[in-house]
Protein backbone atom coordinates (compact mmCIF):
# COMPACT_ATOMS: atom_id res chain seq x y z
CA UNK A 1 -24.11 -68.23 84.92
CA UNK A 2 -27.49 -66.06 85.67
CA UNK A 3 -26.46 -66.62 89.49
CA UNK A 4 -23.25 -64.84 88.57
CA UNK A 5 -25.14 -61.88 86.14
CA UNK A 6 -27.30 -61.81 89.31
CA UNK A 7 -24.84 -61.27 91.90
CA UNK A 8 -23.32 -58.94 89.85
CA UNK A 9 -26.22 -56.76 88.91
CA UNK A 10 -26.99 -56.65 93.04
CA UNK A 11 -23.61 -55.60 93.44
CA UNK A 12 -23.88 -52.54 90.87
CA UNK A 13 -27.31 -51.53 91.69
CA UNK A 14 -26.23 -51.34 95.37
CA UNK A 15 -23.18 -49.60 94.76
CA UNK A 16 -25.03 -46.89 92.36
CA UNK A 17 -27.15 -46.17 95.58
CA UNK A 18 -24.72 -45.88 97.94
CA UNK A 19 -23.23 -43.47 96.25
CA UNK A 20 -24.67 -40.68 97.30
CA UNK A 21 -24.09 -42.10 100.90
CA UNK A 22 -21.89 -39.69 102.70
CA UNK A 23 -18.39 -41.47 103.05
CA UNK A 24 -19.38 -44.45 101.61
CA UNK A 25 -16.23 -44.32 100.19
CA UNK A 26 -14.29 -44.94 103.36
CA UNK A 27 -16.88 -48.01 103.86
CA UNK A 28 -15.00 -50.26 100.99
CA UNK A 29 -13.52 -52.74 103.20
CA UNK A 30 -10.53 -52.79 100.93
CA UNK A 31 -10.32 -49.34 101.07
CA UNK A 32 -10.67 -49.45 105.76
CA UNK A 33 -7.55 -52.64 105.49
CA UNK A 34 -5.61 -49.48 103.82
CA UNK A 35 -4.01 -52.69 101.28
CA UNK A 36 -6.98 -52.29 98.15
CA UNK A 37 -6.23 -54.01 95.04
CA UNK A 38 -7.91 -53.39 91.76
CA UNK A 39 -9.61 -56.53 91.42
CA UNK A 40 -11.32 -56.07 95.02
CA UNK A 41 -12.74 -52.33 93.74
CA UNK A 42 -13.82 -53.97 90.86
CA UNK A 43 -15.61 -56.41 92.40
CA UNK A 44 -17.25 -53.06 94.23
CA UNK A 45 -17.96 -52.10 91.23
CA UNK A 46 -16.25 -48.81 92.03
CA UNK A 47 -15.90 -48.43 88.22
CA UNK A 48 -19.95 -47.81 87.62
CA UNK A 49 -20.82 -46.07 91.05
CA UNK A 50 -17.40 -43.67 91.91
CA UNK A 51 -18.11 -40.54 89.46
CA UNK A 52 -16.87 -37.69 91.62
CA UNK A 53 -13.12 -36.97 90.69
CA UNK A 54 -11.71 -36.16 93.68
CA UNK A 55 -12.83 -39.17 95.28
CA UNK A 56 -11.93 -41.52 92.12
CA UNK A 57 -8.48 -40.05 92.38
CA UNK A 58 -8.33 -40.66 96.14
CA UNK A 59 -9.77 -44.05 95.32
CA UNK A 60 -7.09 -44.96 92.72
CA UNK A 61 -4.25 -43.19 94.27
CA UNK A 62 -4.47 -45.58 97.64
CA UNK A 63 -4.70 -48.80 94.48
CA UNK A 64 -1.49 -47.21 92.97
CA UNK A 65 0.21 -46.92 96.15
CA UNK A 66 -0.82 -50.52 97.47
CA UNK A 67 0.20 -52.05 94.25
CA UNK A 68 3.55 -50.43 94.39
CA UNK A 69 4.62 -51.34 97.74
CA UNK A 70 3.24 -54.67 97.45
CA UNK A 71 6.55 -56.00 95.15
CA UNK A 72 8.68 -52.89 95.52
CA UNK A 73 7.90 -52.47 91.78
CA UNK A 74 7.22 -49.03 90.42
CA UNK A 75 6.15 -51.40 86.72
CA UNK A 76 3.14 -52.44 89.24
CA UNK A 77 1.78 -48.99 89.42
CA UNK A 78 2.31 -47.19 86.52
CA UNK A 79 -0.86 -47.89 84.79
CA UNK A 80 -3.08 -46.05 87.70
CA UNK A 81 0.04 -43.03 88.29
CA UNK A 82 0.05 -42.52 84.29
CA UNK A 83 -3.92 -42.36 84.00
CA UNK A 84 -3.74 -39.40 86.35
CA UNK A 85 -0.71 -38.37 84.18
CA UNK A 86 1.91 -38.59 87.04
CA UNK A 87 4.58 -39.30 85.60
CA UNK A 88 6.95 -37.81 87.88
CA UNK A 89 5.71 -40.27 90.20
CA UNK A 90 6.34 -43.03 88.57
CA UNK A 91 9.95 -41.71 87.79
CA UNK A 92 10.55 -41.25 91.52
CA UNK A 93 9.52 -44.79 92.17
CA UNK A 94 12.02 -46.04 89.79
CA UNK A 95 14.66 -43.79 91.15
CA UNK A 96 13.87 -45.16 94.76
CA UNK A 97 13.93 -48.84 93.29
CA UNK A 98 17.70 -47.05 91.91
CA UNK A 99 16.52 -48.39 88.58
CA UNK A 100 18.80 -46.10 86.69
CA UNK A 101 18.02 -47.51 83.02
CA UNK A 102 13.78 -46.97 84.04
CA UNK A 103 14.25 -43.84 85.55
CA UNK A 104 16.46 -41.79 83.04
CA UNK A 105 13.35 -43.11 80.92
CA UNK A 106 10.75 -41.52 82.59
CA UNK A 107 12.57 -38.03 83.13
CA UNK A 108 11.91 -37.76 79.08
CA UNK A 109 9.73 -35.34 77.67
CA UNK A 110 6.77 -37.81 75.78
CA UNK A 111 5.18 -35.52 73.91
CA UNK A 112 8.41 -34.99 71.43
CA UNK A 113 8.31 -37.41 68.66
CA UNK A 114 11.67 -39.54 69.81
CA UNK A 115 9.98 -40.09 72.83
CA UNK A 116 6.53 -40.49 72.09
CA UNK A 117 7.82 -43.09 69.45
CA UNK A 118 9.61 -45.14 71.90
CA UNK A 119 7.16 -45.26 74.62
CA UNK A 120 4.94 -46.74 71.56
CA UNK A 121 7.48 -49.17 70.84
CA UNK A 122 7.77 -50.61 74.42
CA UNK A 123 4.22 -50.57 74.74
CA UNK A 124 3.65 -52.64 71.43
CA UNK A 125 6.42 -55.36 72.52
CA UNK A 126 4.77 -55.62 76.30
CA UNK A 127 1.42 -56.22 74.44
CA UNK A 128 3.08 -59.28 72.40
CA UNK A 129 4.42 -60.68 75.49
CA UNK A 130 0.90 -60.55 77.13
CA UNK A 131 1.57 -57.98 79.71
CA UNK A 132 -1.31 -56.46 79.23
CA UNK A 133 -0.86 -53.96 82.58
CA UNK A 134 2.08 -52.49 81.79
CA UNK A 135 1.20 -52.09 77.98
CA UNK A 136 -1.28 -50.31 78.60
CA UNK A 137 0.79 -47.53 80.79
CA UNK A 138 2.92 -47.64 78.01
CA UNK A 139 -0.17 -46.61 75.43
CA UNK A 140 -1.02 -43.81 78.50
CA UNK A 141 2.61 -42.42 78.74
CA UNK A 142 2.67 -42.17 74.67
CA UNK A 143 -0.18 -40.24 75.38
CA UNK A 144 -2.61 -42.85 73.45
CA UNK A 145 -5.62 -43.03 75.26
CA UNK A 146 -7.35 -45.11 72.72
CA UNK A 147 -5.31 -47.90 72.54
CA UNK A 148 -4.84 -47.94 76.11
CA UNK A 149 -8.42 -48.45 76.56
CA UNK A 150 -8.36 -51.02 73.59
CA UNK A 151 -5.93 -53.08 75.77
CA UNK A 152 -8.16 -52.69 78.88
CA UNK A 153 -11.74 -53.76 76.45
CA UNK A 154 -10.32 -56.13 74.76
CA UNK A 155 -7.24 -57.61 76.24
CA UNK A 156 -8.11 -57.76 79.51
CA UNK A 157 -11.89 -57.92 79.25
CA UNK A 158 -11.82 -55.26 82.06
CA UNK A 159 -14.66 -52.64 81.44
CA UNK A 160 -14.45 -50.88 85.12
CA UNK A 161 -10.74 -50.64 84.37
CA UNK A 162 -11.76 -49.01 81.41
CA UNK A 163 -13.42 -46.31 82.48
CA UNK A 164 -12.05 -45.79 85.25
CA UNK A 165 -8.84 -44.82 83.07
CA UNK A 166 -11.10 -42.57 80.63
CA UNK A 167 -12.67 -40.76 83.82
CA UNK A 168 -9.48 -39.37 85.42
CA UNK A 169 -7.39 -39.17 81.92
CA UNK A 170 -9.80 -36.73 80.55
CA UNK A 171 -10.31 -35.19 83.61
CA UNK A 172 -13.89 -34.35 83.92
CA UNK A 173 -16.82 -37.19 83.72
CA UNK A 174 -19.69 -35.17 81.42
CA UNK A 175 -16.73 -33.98 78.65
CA UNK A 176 -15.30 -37.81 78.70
CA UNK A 177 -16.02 -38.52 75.42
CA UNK A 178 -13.80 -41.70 75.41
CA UNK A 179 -16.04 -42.71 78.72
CA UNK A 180 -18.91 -41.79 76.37
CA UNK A 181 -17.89 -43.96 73.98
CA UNK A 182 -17.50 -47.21 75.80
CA UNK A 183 -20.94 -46.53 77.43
CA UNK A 184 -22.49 -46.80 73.98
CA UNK A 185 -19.96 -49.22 72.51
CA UNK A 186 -20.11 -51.66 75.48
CA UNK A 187 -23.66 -51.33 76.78
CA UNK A 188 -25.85 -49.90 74.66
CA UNK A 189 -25.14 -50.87 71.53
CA UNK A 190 -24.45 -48.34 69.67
CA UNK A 191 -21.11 -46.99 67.91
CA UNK A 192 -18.61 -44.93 69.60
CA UNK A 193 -20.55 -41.85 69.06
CA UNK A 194 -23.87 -42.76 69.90
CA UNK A 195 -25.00 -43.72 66.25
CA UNK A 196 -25.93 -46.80 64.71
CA UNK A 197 -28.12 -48.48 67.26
CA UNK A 198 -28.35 -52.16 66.84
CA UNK A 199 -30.44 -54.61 69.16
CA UNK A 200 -28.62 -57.29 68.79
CA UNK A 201 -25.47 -55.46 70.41
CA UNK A 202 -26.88 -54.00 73.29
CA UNK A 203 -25.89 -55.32 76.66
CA UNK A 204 -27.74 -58.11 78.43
CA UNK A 205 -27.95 -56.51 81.84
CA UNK A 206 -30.99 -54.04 81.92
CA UNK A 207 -28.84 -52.28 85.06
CA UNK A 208 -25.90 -52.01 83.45
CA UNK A 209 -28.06 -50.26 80.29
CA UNK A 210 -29.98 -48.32 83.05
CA UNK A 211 -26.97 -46.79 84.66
CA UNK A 212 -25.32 -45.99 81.59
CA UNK A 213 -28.13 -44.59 80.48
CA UNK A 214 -28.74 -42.38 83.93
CA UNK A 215 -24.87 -41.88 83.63
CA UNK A 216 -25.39 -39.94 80.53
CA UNK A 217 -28.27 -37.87 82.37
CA UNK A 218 -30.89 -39.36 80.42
CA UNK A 219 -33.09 -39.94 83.71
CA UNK A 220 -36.51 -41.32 81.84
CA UNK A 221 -34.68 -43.63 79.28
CA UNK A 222 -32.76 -44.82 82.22
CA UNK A 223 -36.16 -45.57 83.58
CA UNK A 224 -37.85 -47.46 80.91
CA UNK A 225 -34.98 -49.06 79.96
CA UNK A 226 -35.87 -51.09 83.61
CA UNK A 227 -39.16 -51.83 82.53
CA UNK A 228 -39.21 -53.28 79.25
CA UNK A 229 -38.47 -56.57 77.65
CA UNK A 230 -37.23 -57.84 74.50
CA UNK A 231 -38.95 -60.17 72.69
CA UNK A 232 -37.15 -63.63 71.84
CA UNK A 233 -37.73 -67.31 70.98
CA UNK A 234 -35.77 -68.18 73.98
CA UNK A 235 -36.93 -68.24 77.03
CA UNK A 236 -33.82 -68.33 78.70
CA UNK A 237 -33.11 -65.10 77.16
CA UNK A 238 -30.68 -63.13 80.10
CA UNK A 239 -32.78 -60.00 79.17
CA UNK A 240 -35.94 -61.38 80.13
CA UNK A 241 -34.82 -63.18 82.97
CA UNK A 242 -33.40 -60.26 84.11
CA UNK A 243 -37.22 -58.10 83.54
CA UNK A 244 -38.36 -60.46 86.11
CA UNK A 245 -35.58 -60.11 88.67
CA UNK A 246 -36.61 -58.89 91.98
CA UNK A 247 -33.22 -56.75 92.04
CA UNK A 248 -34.31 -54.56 88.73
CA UNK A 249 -37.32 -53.83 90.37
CA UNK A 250 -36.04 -52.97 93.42
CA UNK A 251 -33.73 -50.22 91.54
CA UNK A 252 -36.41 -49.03 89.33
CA UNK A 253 -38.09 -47.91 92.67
CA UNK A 254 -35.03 -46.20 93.62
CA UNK A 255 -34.69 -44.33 90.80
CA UNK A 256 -38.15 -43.72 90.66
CA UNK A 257 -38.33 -41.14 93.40
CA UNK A 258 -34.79 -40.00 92.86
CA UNK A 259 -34.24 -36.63 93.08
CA UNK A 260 -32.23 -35.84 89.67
CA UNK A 261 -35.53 -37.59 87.77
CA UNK A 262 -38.28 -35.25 90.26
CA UNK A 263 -36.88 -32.04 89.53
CA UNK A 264 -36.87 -33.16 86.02
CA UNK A 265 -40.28 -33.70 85.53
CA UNK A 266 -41.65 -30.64 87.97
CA UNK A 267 -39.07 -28.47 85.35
CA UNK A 268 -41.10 -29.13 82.41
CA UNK A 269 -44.37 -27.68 81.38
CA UNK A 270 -46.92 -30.27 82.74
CA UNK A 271 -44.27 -31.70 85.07
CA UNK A 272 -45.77 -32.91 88.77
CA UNK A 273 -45.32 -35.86 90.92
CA UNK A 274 -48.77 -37.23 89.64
CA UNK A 275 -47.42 -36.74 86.09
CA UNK A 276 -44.63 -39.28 86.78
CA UNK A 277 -46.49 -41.56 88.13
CA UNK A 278 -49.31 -41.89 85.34
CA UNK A 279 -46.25 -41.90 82.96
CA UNK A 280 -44.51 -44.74 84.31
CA UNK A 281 -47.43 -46.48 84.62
CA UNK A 282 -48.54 -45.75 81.19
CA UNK A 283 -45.28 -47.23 80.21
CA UNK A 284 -45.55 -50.45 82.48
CA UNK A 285 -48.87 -51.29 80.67
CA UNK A 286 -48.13 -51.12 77.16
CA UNK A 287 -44.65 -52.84 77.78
């Protein structure tokens, strides 16, 4: 199970840096076979390390296009059309498909209440059947964001999927506050709006806390949070474990002479490159 944490952690921390690669993007192999699937971004971690827009849509447009022609079912790729509210997509792949019933559906305006209602209702009897997907584009076309992502959390146990959905439904990353949320919900454990803190619900991962922190633009907590280690009876805590990991380490370096956290530190009033480093030491000896 650490193996697994492990790999994934590598994964995430490797994507994060890449991502200011130029056209790392086009380097996904499931993005170069022109045939991606979800669960192959995923395992990219696309979810953690994809944060410009454009790109994301790009990204997730080329999914929602694979996933349709894959079966010749529009159903397939409604979730990723409807998070980038196209719904006149979706309706023109049902009216290729000459899926009268579906597409005389979708040519309905969702935000009256008839509408709105039914999509609700079709969305709530594909979530007691299990079909998680498609219940969720449901939630999205009802214009329900928040129980879309509910399905995503805690239905599917998909937290990439997640925000992924929050990213390009509410447009623009820093005013996400539903991405917000599952940041603090998920990871740092905290409630939806940041309050509450609670140790015992924060996130095992120290990367996954660190990029959600550096996510949120809080460059030195994302910093620390790499360095220090909570204290448990059990030595085969994940969290210390993980303090020890070559791979934390390696990203804590990274991020260390990053250029978001420099400028940051030369901004402020006794801010210099030898300032940093006799902080972050500082912090590595009491810790």
């Amino acid at each position: 199970m650490y193996l697994l944490r492990n790999k994934q952690s590598t994964q995430v921390g490797g994507g994060f840096k890449t991502a200011y690669l130029k056209g790392s993007f086009n380097m996904i192999p499931a993005i170069q076979k022109g045939d991606p699937q979800w669960s192959e971004l995923r395992a990219m971690s696309i979810g953690w390390w994809v944060r410009n827009i454009n790109t994301l849509r790009r990204c997730i447009g080329k999914v929602a296009k694979a996933s349709f022609q894959r079966n010749n079912d529009a159903l397939d790729a409604a979730l990723f059309y409807l998070a980038m509210k196209k719904q006149a997509v979706v309706w023109g792949l049902f009216r290729s498909q000459h899926d009268e019933k579906m597409t005389a559906f979708f040519s309905h305006n969702f935000s009256e209440d008839r509408w709105h209602k039914a999509a609700l209702k079709n969305a709530f009897a594909l979530l007691g059947k299990q079909c998680f997907e498609p219940s969720a584009a449901f939630f999205l076309l009802a214009g329900s964001l928040k129980d879309a992502i509910e399905v995503c959390l805690e239905k599917m146990e998909d937290i990439q999927l997640a925000m992924v959905i929050a990213h390009l439904y509410e447009s623009e990353f820093e005013t996400s506050v539903t991405y917000t949320s599952i940041l603090y919900e998920k990871i740092l454990g905290c409630c939806k709006d940041g309050t509450g803190f609670s140790c015992t619900k924060l996130h095992s991962d120290p990367l996954l806390m660190c990029i959600a922190y550096w996510l949120m633009k809080d460059y030195t907590r994302a910093l620390d949070t790499l360095l220090e280690q909570t204290p448990k009876d059990d030595d085969e805590n994940p969290v210390m474990v993980k303090s020890c990991n070559p791979v934390v380490f390696s990203f804590y370096n990274y991020l260390w002479t990053h250029p978001l956290l420099i400028r940051r530190y030369f901004s402020s009033p006794e801010g210099t490159l030898a300032t940093l480093g006799l902080k972050t030491e500082k912090n590595l000896l009491i810790k």
